[in-house]
Protein backbone atom coordinates (compact mmCIF):
# COMPACT_ATOMS: atom_id res chain seq x y z
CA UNK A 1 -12.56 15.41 -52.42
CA UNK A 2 -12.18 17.65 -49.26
CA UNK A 3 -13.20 14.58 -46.87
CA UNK A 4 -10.70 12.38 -48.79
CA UNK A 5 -8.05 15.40 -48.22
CA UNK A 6 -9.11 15.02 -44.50
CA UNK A 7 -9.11 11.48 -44.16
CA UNK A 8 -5.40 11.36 -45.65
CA UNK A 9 -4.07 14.21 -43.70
CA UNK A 10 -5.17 13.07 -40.46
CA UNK A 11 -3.89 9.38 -41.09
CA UNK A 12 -0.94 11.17 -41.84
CA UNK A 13 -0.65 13.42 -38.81
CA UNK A 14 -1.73 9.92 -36.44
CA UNK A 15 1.33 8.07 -37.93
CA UNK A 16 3.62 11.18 -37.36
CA UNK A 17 2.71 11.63 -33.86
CA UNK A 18 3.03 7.41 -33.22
CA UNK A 19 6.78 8.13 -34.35
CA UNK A 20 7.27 11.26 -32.67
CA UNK A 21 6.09 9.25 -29.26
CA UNK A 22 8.40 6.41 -30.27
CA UNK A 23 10.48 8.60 -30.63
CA UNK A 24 10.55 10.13 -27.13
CA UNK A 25 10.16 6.24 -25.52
CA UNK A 26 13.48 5.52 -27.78
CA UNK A 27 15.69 9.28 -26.16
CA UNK A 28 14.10 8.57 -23.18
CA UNK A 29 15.59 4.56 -22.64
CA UNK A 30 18.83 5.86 -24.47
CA UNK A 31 19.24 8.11 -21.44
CA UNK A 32 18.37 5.95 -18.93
CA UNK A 33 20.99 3.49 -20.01
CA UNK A 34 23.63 6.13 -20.83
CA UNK A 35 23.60 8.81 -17.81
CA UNK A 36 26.62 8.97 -16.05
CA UNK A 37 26.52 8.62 -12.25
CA UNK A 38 25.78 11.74 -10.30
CA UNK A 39 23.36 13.40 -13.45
CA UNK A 40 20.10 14.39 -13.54
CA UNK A 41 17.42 13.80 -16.07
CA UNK A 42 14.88 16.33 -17.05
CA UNK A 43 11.87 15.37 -18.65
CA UNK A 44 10.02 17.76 -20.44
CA UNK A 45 6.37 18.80 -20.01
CA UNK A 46 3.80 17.38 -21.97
CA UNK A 47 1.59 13.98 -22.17
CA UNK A 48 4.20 11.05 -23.48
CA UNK A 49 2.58 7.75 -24.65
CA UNK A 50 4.57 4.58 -24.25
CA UNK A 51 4.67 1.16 -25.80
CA UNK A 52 7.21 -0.82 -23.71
CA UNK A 53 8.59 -0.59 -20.02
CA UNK A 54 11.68 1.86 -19.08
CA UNK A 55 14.42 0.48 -16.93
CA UNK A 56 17.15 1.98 -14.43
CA UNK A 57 20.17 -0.14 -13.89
CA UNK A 58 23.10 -0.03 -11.85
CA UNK A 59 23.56 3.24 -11.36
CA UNK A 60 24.30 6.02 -8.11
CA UNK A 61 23.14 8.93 -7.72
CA UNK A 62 20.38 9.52 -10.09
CA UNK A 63 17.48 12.00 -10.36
CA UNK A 64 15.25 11.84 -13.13
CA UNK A 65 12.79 14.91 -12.78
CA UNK A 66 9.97 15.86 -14.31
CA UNK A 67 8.08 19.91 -14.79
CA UNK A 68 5.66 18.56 -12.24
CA UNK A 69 3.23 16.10 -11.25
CA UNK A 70 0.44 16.99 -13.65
CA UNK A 71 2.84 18.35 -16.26
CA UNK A 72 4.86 15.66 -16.76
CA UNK A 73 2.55 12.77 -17.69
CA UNK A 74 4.30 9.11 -18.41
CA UNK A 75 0.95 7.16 -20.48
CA UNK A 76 1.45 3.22 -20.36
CA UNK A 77 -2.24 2.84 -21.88
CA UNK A 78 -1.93 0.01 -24.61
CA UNK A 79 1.39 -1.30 -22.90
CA UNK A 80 2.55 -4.50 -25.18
CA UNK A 81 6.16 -4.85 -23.80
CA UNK A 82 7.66 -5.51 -20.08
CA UNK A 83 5.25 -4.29 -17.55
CA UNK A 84 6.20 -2.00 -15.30
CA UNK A 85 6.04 1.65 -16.06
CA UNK A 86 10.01 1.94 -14.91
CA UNK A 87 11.86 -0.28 -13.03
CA UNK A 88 15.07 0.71 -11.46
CA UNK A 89 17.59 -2.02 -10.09
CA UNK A 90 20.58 -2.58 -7.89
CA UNK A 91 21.09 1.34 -8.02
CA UNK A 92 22.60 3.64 -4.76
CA UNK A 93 20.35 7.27 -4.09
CA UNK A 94 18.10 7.73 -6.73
CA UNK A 95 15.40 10.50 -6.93
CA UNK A 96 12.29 10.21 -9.12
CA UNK A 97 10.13 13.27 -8.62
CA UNK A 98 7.87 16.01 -10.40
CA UNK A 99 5.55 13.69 -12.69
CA UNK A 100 2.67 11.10 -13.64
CA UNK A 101 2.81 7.61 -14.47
CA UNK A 102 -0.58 6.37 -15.82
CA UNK A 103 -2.18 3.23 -16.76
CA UNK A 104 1.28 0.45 -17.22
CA UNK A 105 0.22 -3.07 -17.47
CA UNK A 106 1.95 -3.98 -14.22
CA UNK A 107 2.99 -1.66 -11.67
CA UNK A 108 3.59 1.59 -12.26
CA UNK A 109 7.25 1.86 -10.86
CA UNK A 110 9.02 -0.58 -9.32
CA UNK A 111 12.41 -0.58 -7.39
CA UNK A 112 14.52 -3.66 -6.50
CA UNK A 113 17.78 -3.69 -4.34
CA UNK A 114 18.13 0.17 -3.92
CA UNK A 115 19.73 1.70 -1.31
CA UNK A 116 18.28 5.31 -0.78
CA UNK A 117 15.07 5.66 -3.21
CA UNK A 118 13.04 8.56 -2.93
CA UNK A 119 9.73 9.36 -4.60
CA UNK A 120 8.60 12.95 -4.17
CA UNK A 121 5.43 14.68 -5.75
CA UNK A 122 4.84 11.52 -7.87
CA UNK A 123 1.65 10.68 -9.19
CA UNK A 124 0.93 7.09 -9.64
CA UNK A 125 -2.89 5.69 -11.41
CA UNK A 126 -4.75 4.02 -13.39
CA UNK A 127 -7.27 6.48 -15.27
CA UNK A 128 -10.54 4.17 -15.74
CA UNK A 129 -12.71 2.33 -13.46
CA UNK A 130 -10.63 0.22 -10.85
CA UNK A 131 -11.12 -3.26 -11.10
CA UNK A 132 -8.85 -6.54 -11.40
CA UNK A 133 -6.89 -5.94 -14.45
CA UNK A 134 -5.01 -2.55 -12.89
CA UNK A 135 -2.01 -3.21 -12.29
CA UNK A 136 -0.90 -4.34 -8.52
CA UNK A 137 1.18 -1.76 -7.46
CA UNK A 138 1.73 1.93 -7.57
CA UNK A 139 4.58 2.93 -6.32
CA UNK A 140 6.21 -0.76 -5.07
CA UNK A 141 10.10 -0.74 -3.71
CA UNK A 142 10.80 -3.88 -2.71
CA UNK A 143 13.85 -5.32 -0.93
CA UNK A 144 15.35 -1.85 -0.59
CA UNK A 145 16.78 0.49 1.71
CA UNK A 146 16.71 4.09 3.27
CA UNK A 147 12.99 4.33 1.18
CA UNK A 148 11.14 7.78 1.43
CA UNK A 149 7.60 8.42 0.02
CA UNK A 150 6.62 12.10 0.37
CA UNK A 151 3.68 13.93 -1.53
CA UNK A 152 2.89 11.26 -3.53
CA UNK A 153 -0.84 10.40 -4.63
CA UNK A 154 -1.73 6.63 -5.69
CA UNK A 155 -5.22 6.10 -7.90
CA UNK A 156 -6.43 2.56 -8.19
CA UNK A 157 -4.13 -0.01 -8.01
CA UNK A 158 -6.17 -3.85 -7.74
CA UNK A 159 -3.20 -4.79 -4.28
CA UNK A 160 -1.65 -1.36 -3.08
CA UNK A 161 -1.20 2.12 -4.37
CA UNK A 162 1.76 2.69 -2.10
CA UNK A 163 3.78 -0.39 -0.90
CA UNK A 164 6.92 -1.46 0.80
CA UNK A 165 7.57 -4.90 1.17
CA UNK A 166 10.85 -6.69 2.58
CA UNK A 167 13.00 -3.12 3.26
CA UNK A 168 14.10 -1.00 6.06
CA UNK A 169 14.11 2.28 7.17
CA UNK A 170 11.47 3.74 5.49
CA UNK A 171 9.45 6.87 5.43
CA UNK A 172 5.53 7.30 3.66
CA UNK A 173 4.27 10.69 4.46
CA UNK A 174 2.29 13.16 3.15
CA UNK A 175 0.57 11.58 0.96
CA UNK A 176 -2.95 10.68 -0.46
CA UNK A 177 -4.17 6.86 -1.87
CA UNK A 178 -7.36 6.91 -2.89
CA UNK A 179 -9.77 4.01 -4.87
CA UNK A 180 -7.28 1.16 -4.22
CA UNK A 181 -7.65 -2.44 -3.09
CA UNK A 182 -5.10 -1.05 -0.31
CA UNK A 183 -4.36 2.49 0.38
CA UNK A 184 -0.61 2.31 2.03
CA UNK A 185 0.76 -1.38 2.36
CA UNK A 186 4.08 -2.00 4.62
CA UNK A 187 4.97 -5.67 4.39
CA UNK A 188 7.58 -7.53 6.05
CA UNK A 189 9.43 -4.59 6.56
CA UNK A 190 11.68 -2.86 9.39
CA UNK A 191 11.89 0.45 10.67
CA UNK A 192 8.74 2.28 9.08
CA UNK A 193 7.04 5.15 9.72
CA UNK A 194 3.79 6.22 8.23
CA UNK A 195 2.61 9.25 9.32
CA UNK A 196 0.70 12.72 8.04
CA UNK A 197 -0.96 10.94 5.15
CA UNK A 198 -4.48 10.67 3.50
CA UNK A 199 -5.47 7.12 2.89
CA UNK A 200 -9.31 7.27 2.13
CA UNK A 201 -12.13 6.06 -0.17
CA UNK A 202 -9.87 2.50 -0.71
CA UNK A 203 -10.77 -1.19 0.15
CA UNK A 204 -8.62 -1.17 3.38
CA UNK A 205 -6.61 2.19 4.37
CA UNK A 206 -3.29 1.13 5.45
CA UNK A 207 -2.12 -2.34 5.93
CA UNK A 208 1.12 -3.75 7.71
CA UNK A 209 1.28 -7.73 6.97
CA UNK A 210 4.02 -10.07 7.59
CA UNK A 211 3.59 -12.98 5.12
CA UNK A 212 5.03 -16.15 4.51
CA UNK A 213 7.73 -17.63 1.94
CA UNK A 214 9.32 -13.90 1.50
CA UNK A 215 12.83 -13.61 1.38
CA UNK A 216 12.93 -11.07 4.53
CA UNK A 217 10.69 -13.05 7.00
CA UNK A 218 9.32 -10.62 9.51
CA UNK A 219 8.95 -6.78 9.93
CA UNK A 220 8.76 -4.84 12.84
CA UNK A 221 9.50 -1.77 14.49
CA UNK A 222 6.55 -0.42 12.28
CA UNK A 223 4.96 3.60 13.17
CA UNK A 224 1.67 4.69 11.98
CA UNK A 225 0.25 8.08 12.98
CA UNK A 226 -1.28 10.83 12.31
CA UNK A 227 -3.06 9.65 9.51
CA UNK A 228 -6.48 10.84 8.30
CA UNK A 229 -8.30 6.56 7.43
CA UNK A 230 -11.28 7.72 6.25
CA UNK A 231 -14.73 6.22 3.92
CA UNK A 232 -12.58 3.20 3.16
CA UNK A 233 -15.39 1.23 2.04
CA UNK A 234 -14.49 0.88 -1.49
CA UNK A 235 -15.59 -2.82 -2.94
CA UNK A 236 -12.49 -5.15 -3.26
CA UNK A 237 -11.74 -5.27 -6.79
CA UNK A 238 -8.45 -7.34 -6.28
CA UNK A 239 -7.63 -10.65 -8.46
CA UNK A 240 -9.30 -13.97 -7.00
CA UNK A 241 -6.22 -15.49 -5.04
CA UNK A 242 -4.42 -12.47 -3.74
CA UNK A 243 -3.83 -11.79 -0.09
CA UNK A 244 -5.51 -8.52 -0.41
CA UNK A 245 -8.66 -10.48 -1.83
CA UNK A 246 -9.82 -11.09 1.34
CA UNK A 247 -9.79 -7.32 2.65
CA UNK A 248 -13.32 -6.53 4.12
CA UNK A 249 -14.80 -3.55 2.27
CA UNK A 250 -15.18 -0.63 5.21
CA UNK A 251 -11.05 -1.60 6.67
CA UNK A 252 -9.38 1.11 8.37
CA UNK A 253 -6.40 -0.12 9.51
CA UNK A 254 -5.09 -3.77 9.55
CA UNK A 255 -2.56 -5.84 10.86
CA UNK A 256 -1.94 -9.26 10.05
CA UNK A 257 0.74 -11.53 11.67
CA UNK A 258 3.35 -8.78 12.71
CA UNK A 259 5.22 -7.54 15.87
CA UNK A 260 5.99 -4.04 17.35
CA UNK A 261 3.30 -2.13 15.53
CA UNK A 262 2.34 1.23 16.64
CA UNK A 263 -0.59 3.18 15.58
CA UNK A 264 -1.16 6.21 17.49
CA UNK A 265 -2.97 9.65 16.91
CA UNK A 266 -4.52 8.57 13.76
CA UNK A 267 -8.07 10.03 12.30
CA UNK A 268 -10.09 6.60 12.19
CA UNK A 269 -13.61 7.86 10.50
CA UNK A 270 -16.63 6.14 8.35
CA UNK A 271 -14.81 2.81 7.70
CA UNK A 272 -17.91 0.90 8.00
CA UNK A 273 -16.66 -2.53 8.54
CA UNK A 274 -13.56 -2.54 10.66
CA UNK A 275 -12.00 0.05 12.32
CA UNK A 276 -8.33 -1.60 13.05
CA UNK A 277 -8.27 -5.10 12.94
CA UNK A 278 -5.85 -7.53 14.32
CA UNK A 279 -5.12 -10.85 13.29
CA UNK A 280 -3.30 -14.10 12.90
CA UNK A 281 -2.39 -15.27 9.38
CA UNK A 282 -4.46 -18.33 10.62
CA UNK A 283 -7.17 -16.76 10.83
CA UNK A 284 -7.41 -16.32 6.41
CA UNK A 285 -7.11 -20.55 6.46
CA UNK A 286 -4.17 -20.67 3.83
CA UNK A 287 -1.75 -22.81 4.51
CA UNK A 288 1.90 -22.12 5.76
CA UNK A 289 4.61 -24.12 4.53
CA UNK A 290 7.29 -21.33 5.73
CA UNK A 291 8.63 -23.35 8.49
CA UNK A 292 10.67 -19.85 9.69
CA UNK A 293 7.60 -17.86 9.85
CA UNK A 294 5.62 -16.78 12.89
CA UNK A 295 1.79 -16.64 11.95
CA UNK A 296 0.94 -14.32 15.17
CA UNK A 297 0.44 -10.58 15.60
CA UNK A 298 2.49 -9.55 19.09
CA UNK A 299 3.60 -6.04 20.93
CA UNK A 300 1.11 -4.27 19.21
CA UNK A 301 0.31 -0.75 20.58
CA UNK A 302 -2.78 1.16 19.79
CA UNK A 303 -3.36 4.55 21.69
CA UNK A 304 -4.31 7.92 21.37
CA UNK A 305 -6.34 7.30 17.98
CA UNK A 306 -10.02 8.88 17.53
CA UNK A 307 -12.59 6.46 15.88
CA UNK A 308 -15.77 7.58 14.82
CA UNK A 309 -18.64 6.05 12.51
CA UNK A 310 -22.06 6.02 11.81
CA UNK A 311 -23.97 3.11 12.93
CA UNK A 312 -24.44 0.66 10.85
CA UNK A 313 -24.02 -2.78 8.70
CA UNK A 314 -20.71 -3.92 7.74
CA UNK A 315 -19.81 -5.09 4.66
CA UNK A 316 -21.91 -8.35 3.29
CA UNK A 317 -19.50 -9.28 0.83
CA UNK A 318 -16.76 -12.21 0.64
CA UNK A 319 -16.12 -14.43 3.93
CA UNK A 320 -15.50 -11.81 6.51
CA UNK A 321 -18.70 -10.73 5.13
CA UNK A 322 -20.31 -14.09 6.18
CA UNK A 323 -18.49 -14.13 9.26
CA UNK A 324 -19.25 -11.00 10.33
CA UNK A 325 -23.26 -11.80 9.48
CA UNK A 326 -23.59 -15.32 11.34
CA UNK A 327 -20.64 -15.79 13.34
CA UNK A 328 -20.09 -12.67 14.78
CA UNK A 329 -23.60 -11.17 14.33
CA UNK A 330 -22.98 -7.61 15.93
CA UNK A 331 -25.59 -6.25 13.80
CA UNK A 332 -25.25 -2.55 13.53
CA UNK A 333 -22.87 -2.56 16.92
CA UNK A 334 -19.84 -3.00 15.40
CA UNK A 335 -16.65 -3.02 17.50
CA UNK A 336 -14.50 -0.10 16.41
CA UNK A 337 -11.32 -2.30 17.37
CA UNK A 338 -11.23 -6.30 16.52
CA UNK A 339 -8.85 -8.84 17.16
CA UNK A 340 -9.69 -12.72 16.41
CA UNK A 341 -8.09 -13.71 19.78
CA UNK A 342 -5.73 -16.82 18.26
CA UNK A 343 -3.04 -17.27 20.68
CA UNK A 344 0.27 -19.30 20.42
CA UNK A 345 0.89 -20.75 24.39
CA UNK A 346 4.15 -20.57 23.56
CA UNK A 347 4.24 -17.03 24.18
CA UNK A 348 5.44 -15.42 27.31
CA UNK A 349 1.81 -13.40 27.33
CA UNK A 350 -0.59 -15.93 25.48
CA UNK A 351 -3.67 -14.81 27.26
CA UNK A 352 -2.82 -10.79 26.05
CA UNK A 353 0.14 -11.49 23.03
CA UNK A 354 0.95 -8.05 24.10
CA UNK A 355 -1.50 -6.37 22.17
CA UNK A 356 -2.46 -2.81 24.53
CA UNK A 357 -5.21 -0.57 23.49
CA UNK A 358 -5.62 2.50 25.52
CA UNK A 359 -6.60 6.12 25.44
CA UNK A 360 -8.62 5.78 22.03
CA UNK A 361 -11.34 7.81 21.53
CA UNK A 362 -14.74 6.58 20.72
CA UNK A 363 -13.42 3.25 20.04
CA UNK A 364 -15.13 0.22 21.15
CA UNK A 365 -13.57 -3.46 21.20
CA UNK A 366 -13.86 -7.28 20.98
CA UNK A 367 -11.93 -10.51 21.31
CA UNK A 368 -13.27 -12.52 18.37
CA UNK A 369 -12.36 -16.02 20.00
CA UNK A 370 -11.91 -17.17 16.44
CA UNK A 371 -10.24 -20.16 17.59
CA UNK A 372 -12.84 -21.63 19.63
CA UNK A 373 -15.31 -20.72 16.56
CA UNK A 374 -16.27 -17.82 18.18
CA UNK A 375 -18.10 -18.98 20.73
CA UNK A 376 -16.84 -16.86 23.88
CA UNK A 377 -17.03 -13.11 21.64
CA UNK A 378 -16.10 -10.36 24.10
CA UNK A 379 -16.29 -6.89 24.30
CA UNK A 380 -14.02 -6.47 27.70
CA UNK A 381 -11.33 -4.36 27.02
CA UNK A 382 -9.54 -5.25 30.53
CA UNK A 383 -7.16 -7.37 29.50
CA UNK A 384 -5.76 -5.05 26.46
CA UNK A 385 -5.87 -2.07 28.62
CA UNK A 386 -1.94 -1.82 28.99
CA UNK A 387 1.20 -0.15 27.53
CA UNK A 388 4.43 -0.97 25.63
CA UNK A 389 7.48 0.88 24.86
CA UNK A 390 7.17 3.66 22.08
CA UNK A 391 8.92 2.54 19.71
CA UNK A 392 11.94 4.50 18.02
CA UNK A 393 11.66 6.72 15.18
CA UNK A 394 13.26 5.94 11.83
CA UNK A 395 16.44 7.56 10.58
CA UNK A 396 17.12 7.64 6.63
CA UNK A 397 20.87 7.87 4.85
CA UNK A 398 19.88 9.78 1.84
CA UNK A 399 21.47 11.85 -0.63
């Protein structure tokens, strides 16, 4: 009789709490959609379990503030609606700070057309053992403006815990990404600077790509320094099909098919495969129908970094793997600093593309000459040993 008291009362006290938290999802959307401009939110401490995605529209001046980043916890585990944690749209100045957002089906937060989004002390992850069903994005503004990232932490996301694609004037500092396909991802993006952060034990530590078919077609004007990229030799755990997919295991830094990129005073340690890596979107084989886009990397300035490593091995795995084993066959004398070498004679520079490597510590180097199928590898610096413009700092209008 006591176990069947048990069994009742706790069946009881399991359907109270399911309302209670459908409850909370319920005040919490309610708000959302009601707050006036110029109000802030407060969340309350505690662990709050959600069914169904939250959503921010059209609204200025906004701050919705939790007790904390691991008081304030935002659960998304056994998500069956929408699929972003919260999504905020077409919005001026908003503010999400002080909390957790755990486990959504899709990405964790998303923000579309805002001008002046700020994420501060937000934690972004999914809780079990990465791999391809995580959703693709941590934090992920996208097509926004005036963005700033500041002590934020991003936990296994299958593309990028922290990523800013096709927006300008943005800020990522101070902040760690750790056990994602990509640590810190700026895409197609303009005026960015990435600097003081903590981007280790991922795939590939920070990425800045310029891809195809995107409504904002090149980036540029992209600053990343003083960045501790280390033990990023996490296996790739990304979807089949995804860009990131074909991130080599043991990626420090890499830059893919963008202009004006400066990486400077970084902390390049233990990233067993590639160190920085430059390269042509040719060079992954897929094709380009973007008849506006420019596949090369150009003005690219790397100086001032310190590499270090153990020797050893790269990465086996997935076709850099391959090529790395019996094209490239460096063995355990891997270059610290790669590029593949694919030109466009177009260029005013072909021979260079105005890519200038200089002053980096411990760093080693080689043309790849993946265009001739690597048969004229080199490891002469000379030609790269030159210098561009610094490039300007980025200025934020923010609340």
């Amino acid at each position: 009789m006591k176990t069947l008291f048990a069994l009742l009362f706790s069946c009881c006290l399991l359907s109270l709490t399911a309302q209670a938290q459908s409850g909370v999802q319920k005040a919490i959307q309610k708000q959302l959609i009601l707050t006036e401009d110029g109000e802030t939110i407060q969340l309350d401490a505690g662990t709050f379990t959600f069914t169904g995605s939250l959503s921010l529209e059209d609204k200025k001046n906004i701050v919705i503030r939790g007790q904390g980043m691991d008081k304030t916890v935002l659960s998304f585990k056994g998500q069956t609606d929408g699929a972003e944690g919260l999504r905020v749209s077409n919005g001026q100045n908003i503010i999400i700070e002080n909390l957790t957002i755990q486990d959504t089906k899709g990405d964790c937060i998303k923000t579309m057309n805002v001008n002046g989004i700020t994420f501060r002390n937000v934690k972004v992850e999914w809780t079990g053992t990465p791999g391809p069903d995580n959703g693709s994005y941590g934090l992920y503004p996208v097509q926004c403006q005036n963005v700033l990232i500041e002590d934020c932490v991003a936990i296994g996301a299958s593309d990028a815990g922290i990523y800013v694609g096709q927006s300008k004037n943005i800020i990522v500092r101070r902040c760690e990404a750790y056990h994602n396909v990509a640590g810190i991802e700026i895409e197609n993006s303009l005026m960015a600077d990435v600097y003081e952060n903590n981007a280790h034990e991922n795939t590939g530590g920070i990425l800045v790509f310029d891809l195809p078919d995107l409504v904002q077609k090149r980036g540029g004007n992209v600053r990343v320094y003083k960045n501790q990229i280390r033990n990023n030799n996490f296996d790739n755990f990304a979807p089949k099909g995804n860009i990131v997919a074909g991130v080599m295991a043991g990626t420090g830094v890499l830059i893919l098919a963008t202009n004006e990129v400066e990486i400077f005073e970084n902390q390049i340690i233990n990233n067993k495969s590639i160190g920085t890596g430059i390269i042509s979107y040719y060079f992954t084989e897929r094709p380009i129908a973007d008849t506006a886009y420019y596949p090369y990397p150009t003005k690219i300035n790397i100086h001032d970094n310190t590499y270090q490593r153990e020797r050893g091995y790269p990465s086996r795995k997935g076709r850099m793997g391959l090529i790395f084993r019996f094209k490239l066959k460096f063995g355990k004398n891997v270059p610290d600093i790669i590029w593949d070498g694919i030109t466009d004679e177009k260029y005013a520079r072909p021979a260079t593309m105005d890519i200038c490597l200089r002053n980096n510590a411990g760093a080693t180097f080689a043309n790849m000459d993946a265009a001739n199928n690597f048969k004229k590898i080199s490891r002469n610096v000379t030609a790269q040993d030159c210098t561009l413009q610094p490039l300007t700092d980025t200025k934020l209008t923010l609340k």
